[in-house]
PDB file of N, CA and C in Angstrom:
ATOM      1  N   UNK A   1       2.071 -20.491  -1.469  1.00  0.00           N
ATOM      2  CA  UNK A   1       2.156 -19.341  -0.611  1.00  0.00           C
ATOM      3  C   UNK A   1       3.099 -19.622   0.563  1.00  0.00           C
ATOM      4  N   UNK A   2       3.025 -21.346   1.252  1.00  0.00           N
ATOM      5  CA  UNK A   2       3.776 -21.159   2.189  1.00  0.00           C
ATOM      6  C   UNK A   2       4.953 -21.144   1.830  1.00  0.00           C
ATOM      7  N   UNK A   3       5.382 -21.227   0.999  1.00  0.00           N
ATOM      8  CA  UNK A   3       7.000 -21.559  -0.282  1.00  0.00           C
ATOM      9  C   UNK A   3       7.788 -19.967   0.260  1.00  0.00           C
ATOM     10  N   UNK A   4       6.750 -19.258  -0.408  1.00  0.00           N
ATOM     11  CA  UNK A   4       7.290 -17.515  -0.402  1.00  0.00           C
ATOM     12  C   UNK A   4       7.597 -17.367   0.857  1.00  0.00           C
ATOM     13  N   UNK A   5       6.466 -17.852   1.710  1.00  0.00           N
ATOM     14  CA  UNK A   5       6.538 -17.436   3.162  1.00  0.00           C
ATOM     15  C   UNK A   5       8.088 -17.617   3.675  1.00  0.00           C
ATOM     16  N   UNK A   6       8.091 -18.917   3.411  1.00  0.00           N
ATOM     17  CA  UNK A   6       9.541 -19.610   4.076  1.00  0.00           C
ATOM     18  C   UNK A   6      11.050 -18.866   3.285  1.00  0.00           C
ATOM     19  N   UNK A   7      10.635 -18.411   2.280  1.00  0.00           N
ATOM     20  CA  UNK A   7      12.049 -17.576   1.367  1.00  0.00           C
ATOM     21  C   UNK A   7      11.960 -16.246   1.756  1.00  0.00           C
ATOM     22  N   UNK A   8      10.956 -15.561   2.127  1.00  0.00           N
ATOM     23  CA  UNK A   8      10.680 -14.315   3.001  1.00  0.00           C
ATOM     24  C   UNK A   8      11.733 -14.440   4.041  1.00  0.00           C
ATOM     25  N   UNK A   9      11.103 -15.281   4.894  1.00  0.00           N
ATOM     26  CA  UNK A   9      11.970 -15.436   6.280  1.00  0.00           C
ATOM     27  C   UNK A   9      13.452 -15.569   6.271  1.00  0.00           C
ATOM     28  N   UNK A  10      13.932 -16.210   4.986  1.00  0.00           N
ATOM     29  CA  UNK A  10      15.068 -16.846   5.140  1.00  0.00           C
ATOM     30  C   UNK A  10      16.023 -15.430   4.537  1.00  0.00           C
ATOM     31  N   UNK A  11      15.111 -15.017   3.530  1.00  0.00           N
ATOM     32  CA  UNK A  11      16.139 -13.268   3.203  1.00  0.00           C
ATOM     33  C   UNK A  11      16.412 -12.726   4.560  1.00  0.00           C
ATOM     34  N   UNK A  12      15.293 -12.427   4.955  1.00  0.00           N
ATOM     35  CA  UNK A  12      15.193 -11.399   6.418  1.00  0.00           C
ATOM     36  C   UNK A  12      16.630 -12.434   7.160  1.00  0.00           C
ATOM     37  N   UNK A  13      16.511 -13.426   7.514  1.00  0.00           N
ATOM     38  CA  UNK A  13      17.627 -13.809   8.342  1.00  0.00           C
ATOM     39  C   UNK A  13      18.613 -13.633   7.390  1.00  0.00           C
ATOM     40  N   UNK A  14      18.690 -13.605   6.947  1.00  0.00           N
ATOM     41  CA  UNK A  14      20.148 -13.660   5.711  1.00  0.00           C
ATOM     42  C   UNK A  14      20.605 -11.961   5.418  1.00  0.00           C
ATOM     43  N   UNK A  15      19.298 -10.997   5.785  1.00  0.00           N
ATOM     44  CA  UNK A  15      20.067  -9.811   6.319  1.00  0.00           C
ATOM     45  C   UNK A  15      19.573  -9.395   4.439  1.00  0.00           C
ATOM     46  N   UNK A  16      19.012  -9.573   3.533  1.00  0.00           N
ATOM     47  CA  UNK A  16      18.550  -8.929   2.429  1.00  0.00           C
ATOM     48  C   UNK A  16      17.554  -8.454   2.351  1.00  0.00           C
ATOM     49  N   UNK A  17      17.791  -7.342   1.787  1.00  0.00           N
ATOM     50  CA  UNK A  17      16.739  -6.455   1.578  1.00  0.00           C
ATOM     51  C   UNK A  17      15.373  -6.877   1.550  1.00  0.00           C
ATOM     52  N   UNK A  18      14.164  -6.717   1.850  1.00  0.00           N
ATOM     53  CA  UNK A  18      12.884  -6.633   2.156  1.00  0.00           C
ATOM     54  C   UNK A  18      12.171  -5.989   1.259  1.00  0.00           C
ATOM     55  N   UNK A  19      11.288  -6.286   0.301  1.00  0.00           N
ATOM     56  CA  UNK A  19      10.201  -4.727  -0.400  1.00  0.00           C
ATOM     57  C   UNK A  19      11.064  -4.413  -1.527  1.00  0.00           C
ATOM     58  N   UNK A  20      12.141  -4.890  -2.125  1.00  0.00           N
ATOM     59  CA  UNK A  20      12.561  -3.871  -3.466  1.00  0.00           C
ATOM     60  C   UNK A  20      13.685  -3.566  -3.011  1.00  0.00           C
ATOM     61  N   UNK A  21      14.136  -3.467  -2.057  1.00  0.00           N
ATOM     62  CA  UNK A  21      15.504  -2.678  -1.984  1.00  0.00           C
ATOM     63  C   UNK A  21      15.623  -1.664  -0.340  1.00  0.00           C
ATOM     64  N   UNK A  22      16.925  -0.991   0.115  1.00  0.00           N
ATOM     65  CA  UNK A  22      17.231  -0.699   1.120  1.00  0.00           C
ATOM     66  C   UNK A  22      16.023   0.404   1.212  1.00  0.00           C
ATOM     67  N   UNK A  23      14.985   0.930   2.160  1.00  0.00           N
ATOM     68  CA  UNK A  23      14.134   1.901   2.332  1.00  0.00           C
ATOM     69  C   UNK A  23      14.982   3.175   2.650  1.00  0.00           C
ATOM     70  N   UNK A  24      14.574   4.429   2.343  1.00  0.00           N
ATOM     71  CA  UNK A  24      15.213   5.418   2.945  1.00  0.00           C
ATOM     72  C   UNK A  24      14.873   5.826   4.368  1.00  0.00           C
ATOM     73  N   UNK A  25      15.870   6.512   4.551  1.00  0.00           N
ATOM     74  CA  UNK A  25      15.874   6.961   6.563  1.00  0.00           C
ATOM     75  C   UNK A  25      14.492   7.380   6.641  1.00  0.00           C
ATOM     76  N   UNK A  26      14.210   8.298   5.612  1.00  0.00           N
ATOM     77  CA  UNK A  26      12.837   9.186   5.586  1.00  0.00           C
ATOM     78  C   UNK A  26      11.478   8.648   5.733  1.00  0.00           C
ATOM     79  N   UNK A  27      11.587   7.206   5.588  1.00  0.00           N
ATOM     80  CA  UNK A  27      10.348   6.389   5.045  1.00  0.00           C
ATOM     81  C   UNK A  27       9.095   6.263   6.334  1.00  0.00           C
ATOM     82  N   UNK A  28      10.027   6.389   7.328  1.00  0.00           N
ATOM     83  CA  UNK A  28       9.121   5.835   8.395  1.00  0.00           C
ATOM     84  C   UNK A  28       8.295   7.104   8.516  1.00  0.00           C
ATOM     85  N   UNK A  29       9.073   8.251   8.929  1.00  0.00           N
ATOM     86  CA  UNK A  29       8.508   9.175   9.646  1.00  0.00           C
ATOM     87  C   UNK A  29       7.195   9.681   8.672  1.00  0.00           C
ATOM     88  N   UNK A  30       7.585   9.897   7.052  1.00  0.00           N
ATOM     89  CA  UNK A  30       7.155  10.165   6.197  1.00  0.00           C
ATOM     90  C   UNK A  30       5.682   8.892   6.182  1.00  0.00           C
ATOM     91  N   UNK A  31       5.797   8.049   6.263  1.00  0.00           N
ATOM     92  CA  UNK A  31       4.770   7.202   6.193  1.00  0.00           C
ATOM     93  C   UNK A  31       3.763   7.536   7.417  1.00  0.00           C
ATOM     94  N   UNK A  32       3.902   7.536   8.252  1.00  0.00           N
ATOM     95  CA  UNK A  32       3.114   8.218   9.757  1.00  0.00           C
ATOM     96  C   UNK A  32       2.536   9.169   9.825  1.00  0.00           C
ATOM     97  N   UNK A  33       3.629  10.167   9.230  1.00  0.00           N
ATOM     98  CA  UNK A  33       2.749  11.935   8.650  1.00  0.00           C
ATOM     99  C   UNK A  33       1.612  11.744   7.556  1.00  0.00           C
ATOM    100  N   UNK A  34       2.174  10.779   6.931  1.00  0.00           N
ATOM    101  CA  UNK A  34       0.892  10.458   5.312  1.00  0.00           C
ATOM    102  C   UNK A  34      -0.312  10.010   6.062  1.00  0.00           C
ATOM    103  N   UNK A  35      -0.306   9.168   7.243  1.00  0.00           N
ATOM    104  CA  UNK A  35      -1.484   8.525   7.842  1.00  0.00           C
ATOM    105  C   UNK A  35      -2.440   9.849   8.630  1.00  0.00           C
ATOM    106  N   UNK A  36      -1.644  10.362   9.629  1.00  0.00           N
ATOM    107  CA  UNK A  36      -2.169  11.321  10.206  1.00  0.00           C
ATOM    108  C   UNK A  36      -2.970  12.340   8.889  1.00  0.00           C
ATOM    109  N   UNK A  37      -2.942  12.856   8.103  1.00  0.00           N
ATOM    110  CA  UNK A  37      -2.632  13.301   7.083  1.00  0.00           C
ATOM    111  C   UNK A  37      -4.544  12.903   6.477  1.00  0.00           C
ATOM    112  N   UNK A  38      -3.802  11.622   6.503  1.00  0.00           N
ATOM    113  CA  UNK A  38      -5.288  10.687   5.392  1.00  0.00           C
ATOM    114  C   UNK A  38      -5.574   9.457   6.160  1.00  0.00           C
ATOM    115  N   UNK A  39      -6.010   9.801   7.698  1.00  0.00           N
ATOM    116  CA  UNK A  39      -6.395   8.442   8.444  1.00  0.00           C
ATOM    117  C   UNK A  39      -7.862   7.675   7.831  1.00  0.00           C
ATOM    118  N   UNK A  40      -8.314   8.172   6.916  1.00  0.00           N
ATOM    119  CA  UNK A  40      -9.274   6.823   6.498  1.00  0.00           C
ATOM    120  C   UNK A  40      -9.166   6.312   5.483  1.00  0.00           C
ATOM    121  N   UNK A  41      -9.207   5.170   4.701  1.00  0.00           N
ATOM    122  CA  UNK A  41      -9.168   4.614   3.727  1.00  0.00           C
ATOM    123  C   UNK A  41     -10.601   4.741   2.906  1.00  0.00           C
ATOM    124  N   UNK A  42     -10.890   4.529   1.598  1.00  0.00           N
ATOM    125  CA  UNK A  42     -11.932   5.058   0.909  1.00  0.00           C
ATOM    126  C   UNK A  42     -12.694   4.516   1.030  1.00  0.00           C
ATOM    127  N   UNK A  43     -13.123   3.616   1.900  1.00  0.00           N
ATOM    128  CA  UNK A  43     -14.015   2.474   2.053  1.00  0.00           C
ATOM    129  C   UNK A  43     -14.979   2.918   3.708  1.00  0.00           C
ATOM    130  N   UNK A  44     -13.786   3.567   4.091  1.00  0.00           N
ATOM    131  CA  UNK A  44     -14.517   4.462   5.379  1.00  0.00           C
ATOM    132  C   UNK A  44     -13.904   3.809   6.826  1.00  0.00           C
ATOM    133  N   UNK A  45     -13.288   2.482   6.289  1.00  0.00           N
ATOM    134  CA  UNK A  45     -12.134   1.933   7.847  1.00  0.00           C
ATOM    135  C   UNK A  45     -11.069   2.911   7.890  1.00  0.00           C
ATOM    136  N   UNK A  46     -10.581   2.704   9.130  1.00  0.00           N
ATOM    137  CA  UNK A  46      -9.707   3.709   9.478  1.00  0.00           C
ATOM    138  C   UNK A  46      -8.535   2.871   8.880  1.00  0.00           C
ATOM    139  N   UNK A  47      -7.559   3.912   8.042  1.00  0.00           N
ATOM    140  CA  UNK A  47      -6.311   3.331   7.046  1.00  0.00           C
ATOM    141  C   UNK A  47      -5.049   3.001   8.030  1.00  0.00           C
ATOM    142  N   UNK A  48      -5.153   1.597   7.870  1.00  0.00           N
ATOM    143  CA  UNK A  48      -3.758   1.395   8.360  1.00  0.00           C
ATOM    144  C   UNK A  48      -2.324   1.320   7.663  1.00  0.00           C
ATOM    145  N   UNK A  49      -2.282   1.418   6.150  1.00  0.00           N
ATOM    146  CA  UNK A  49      -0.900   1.477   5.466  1.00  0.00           C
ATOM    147  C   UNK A  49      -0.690   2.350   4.060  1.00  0.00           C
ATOM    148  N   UNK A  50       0.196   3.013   4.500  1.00  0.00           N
ATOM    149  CA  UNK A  50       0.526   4.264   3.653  1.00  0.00           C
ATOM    150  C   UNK A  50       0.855   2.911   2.345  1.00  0.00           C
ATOM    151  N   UNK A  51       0.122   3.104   1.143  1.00  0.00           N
ATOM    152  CA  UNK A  51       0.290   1.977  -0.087  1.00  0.00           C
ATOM    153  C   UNK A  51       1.382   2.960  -0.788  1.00  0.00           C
ATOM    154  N   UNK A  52       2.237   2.361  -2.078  1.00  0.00           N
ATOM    155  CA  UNK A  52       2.868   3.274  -2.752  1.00  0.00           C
ATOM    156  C   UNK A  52       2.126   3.121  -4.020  1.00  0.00           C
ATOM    157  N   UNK A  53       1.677   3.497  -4.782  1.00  0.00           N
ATOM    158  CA  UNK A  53       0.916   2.992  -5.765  1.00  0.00           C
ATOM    159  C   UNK A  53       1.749   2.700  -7.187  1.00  0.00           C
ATOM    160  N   UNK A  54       3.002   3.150  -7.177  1.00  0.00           N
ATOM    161  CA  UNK A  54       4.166   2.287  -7.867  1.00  0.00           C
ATOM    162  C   UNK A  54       4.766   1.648  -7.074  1.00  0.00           C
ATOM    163  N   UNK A  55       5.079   0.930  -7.009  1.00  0.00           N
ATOM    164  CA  UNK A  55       6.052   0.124  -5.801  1.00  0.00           C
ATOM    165  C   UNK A  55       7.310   0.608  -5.523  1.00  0.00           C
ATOM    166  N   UNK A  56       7.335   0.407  -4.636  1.00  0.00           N
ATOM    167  CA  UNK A  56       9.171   0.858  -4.335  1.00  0.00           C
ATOM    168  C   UNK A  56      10.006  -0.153  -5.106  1.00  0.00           C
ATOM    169  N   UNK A  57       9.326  -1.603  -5.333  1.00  0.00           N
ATOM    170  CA  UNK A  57       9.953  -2.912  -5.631  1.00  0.00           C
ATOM    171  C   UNK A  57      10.624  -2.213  -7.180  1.00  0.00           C
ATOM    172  N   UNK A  58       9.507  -1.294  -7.776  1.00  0.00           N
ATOM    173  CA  UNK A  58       9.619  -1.318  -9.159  1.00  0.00           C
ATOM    174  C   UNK A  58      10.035   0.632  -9.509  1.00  0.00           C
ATOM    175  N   UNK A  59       9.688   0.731  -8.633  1.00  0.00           N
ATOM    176  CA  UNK A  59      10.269   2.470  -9.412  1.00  0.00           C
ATOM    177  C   UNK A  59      10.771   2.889  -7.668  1.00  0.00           C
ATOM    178  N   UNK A  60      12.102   2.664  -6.951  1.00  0.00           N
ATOM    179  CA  UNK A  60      12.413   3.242  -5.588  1.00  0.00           C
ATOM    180  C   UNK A  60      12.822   5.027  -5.770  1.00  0.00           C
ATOM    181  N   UNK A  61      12.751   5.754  -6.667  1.00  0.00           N
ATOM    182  CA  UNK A  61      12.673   6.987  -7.157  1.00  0.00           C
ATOM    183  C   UNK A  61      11.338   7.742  -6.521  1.00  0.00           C
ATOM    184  N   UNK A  62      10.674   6.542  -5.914  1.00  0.00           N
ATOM    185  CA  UNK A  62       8.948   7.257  -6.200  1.00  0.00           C
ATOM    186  C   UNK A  62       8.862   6.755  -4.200  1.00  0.00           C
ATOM    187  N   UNK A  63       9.595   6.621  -3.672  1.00  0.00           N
ATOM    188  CA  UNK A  63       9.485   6.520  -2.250  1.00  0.00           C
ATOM    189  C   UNK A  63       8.813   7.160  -1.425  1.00  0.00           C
ATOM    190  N   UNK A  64       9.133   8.418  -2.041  1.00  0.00           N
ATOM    191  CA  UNK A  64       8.849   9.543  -0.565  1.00  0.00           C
ATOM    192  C   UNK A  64       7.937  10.724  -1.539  1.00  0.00           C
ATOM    193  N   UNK A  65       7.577  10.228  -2.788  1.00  0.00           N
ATOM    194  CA  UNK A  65       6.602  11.176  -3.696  1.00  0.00           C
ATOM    195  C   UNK A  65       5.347  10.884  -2.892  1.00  0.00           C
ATOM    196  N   UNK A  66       4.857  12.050  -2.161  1.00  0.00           N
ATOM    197  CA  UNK A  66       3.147  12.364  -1.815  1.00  0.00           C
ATOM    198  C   UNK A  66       2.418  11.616  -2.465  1.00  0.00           C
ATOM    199  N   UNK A  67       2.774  11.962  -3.795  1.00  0.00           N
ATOM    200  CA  UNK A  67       1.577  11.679  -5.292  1.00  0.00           C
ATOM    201  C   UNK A  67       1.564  10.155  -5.805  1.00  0.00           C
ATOM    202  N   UNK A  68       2.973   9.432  -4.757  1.00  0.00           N
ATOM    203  CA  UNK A  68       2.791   8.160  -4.937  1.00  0.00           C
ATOM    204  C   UNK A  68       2.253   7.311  -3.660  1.00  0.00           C
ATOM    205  N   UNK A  69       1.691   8.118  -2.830  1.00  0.00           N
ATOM    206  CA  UNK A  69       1.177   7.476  -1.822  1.00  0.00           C
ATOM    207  C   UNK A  69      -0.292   7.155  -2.433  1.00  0.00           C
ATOM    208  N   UNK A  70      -0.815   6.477  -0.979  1.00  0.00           N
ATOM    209  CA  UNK A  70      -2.193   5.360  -0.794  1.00  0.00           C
ATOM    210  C   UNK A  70      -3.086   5.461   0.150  1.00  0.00           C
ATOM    211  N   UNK A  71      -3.740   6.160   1.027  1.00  0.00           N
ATOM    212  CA  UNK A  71      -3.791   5.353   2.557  1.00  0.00           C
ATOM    213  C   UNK A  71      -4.860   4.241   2.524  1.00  0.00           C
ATOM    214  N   UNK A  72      -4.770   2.812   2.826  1.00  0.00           N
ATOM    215  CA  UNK A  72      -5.939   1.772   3.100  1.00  0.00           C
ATOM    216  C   UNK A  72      -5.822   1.596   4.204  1.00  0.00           C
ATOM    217  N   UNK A  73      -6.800   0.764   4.523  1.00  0.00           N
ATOM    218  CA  UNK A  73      -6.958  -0.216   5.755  1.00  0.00           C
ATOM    219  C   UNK A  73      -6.562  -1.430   5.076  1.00  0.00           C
ATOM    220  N   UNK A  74      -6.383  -2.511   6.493  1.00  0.00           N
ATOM    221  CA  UNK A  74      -5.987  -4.111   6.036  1.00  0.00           C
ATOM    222  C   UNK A  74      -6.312  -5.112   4.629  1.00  0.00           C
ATOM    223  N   UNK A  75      -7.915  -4.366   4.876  1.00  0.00           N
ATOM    224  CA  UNK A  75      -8.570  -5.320   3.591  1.00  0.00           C
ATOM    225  C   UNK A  75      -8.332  -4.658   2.398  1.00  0.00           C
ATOM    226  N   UNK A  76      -8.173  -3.365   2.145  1.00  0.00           N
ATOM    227  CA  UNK A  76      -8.231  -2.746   0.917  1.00  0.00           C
ATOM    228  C   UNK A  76      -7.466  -2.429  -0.016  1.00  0.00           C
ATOM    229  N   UNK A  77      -6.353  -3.010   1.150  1.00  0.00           N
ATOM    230  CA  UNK A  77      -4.642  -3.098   0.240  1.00  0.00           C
ATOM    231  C   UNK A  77      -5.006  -4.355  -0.355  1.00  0.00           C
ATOM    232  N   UNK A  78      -4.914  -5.227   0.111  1.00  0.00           N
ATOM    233  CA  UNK A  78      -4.852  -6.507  -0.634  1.00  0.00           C
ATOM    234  C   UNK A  78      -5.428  -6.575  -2.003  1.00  0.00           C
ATOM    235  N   UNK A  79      -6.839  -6.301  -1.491  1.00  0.00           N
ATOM    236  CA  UNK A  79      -7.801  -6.277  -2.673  1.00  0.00           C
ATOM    237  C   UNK A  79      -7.678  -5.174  -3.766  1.00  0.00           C
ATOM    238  N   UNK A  80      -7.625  -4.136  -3.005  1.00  0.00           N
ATOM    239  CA  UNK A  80      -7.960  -3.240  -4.448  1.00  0.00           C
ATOM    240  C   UNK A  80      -6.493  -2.653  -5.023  1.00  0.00           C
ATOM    241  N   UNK A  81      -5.726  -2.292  -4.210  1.00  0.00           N
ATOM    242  CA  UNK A  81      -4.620  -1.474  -4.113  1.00  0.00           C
ATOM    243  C   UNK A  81      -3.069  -2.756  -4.541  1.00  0.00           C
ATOM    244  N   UNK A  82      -3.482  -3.875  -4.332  1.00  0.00           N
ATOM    245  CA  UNK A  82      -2.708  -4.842  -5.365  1.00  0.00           C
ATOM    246  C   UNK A  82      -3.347  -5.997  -6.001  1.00  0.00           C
ATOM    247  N   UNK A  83      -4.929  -5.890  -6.468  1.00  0.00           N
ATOM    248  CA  UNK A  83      -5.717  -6.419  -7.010  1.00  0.00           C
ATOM    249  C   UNK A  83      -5.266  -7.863  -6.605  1.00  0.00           C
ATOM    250  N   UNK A  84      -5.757  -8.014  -5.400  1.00  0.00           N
ATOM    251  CA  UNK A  84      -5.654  -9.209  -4.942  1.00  0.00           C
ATOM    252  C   UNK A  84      -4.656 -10.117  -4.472  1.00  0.00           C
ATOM    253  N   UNK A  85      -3.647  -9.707  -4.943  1.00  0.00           N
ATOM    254  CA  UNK A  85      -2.229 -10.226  -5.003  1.00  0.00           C
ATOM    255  C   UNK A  85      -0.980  -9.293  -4.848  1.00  0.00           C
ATOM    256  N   UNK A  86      -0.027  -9.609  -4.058  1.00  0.00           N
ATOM    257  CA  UNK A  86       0.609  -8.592  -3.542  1.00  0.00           C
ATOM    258  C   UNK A  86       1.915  -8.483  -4.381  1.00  0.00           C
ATOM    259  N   UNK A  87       2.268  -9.401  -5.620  1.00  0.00           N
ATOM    260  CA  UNK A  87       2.877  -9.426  -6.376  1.00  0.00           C
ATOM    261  C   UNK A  87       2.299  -8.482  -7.632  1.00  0.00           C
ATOM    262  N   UNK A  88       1.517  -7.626  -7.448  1.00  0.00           N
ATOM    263  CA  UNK A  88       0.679  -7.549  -8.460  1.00  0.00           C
ATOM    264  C   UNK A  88       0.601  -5.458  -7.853  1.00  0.00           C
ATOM    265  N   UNK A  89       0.111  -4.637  -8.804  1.00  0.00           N
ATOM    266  CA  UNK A  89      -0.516  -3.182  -8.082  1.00  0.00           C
ATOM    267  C   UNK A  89      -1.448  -2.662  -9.065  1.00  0.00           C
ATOM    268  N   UNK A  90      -2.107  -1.604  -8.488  1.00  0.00           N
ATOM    269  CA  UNK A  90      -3.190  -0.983  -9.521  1.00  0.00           C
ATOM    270  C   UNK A  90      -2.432   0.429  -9.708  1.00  0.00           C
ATOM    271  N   UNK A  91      -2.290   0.441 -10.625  1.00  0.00           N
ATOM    272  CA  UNK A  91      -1.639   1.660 -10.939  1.00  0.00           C
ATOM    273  C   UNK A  91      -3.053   2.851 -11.146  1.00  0.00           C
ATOM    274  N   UNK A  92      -4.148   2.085 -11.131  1.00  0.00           N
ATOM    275  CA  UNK A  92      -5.290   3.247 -11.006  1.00  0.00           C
ATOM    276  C   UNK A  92      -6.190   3.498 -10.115  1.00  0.00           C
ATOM    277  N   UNK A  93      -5.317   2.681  -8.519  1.00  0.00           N
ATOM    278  CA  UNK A  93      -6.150   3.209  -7.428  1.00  0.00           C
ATOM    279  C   UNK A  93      -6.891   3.935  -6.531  1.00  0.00           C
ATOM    280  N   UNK A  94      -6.224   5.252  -7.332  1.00  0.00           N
ATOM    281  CA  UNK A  94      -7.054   6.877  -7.284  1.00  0.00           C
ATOM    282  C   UNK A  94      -8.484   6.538  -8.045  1.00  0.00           C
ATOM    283  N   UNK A  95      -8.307   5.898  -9.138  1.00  0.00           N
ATOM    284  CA  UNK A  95      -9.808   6.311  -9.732  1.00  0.00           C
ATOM    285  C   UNK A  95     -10.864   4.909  -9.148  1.00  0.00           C
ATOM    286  N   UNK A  96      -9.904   4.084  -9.143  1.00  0.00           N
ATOM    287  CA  UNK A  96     -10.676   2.963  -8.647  1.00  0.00           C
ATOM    288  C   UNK A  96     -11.417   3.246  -7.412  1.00  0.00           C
ATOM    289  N   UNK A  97     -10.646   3.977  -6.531  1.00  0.00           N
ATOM    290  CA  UNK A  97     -11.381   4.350  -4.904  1.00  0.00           C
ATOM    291  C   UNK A  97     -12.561   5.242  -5.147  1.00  0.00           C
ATOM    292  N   UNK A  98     -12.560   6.162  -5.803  1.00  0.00           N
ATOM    293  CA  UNK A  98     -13.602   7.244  -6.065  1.00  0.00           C
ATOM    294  C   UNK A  98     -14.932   6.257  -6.787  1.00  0.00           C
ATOM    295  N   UNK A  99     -14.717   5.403  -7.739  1.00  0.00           N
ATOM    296  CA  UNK A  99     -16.144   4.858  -7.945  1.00  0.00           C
ATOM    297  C   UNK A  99     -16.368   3.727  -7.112  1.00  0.00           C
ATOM    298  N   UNK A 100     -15.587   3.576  -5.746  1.00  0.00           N
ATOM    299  CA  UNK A 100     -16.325   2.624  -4.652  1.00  0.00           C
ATOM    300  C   UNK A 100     -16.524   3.716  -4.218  1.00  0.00           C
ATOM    301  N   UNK A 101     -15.745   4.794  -3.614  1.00  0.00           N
ATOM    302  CA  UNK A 101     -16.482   5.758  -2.727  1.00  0.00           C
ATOM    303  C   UNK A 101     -17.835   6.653  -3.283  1.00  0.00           C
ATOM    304  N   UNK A 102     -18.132   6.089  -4.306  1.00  0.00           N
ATOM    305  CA  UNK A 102     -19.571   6.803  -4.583  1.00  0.00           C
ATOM    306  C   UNK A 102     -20.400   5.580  -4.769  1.00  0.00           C
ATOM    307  N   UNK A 103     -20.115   4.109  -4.822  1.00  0.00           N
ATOM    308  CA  UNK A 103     -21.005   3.202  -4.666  1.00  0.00           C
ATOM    309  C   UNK A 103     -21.241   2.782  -3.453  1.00  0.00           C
ATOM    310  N   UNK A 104     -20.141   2.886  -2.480  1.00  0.00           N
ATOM    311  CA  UNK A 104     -20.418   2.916  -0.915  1.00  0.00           C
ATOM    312  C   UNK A 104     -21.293   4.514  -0.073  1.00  0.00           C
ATOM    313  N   UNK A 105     -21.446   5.533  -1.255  1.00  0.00           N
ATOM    314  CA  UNK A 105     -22.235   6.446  -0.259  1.00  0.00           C
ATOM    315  C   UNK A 105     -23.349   6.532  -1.224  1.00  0.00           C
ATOM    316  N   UNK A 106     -23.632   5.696  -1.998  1.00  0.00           N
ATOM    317  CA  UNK A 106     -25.194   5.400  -2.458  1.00  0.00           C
ATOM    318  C   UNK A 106     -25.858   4.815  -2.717  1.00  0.00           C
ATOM    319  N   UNK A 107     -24.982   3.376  -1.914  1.00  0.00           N
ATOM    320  CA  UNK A 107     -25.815   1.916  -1.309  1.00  0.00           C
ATOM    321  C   UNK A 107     -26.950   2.128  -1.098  1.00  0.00           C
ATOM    322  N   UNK A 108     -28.150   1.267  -1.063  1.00  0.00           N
ATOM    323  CA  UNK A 108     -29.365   1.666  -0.269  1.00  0.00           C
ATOM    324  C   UNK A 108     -29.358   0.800   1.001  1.00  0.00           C
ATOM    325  N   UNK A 109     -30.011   1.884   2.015  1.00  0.00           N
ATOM    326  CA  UNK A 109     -29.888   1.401   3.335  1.00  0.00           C
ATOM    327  C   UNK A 109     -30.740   0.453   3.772  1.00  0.00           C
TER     328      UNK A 109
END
């Protein structure tokens, strides 16, 4: 992990692309509106990152598609939304969230 870490850093100084490729102008603003939009993640923390649920790395066509957005919080990207690994995505994180969000609202208290 610290391997990647250190080849991360060294693109970024070297001025290469980040995530898949150049982001569009649109990305930011568009990512902010998606939050406001869907500020909680399905788990019930408040969502801190618009996920793409194809990657930009792997389909950049699907950037600014609604229908390819995510919203999580910190922990829920990792885990559920790239099954653990960030090299990795769930391409069925819509359905995956809905049967935690009905095992998280019928936990017993």
């Amino acid at each position: 992990m610290f391997y990647r870490l250190l080849e991360y850093i060294k693109d970024w100084w070297l001025g290469k692309p980040l995530g898949g490729g150049l982001r569009s102008s649109q990305w930011g603003k568009l990512s902010r509106q998606f939050l406001k939009e869907n500020p909680y993640c399905f788990c019930g923390e408040k969502a801190k990152t618009t996920h793409h649920i194809i990657p930009f790395s792997v389909d950049s066509s699907k950037e600014l598609l609604k229908e390819n957005l995510f919203a999580v919080c910190n922990h829920c990207h990792l885990r559920f939304a790239h099954l653990g690994s960030f090299r990795s995505y769930n391409k069925n994180i819509r359905e995956d969230a809905e049967v935690w969000r009905q095992k998280i609202s019928q936990r017993p208290k």
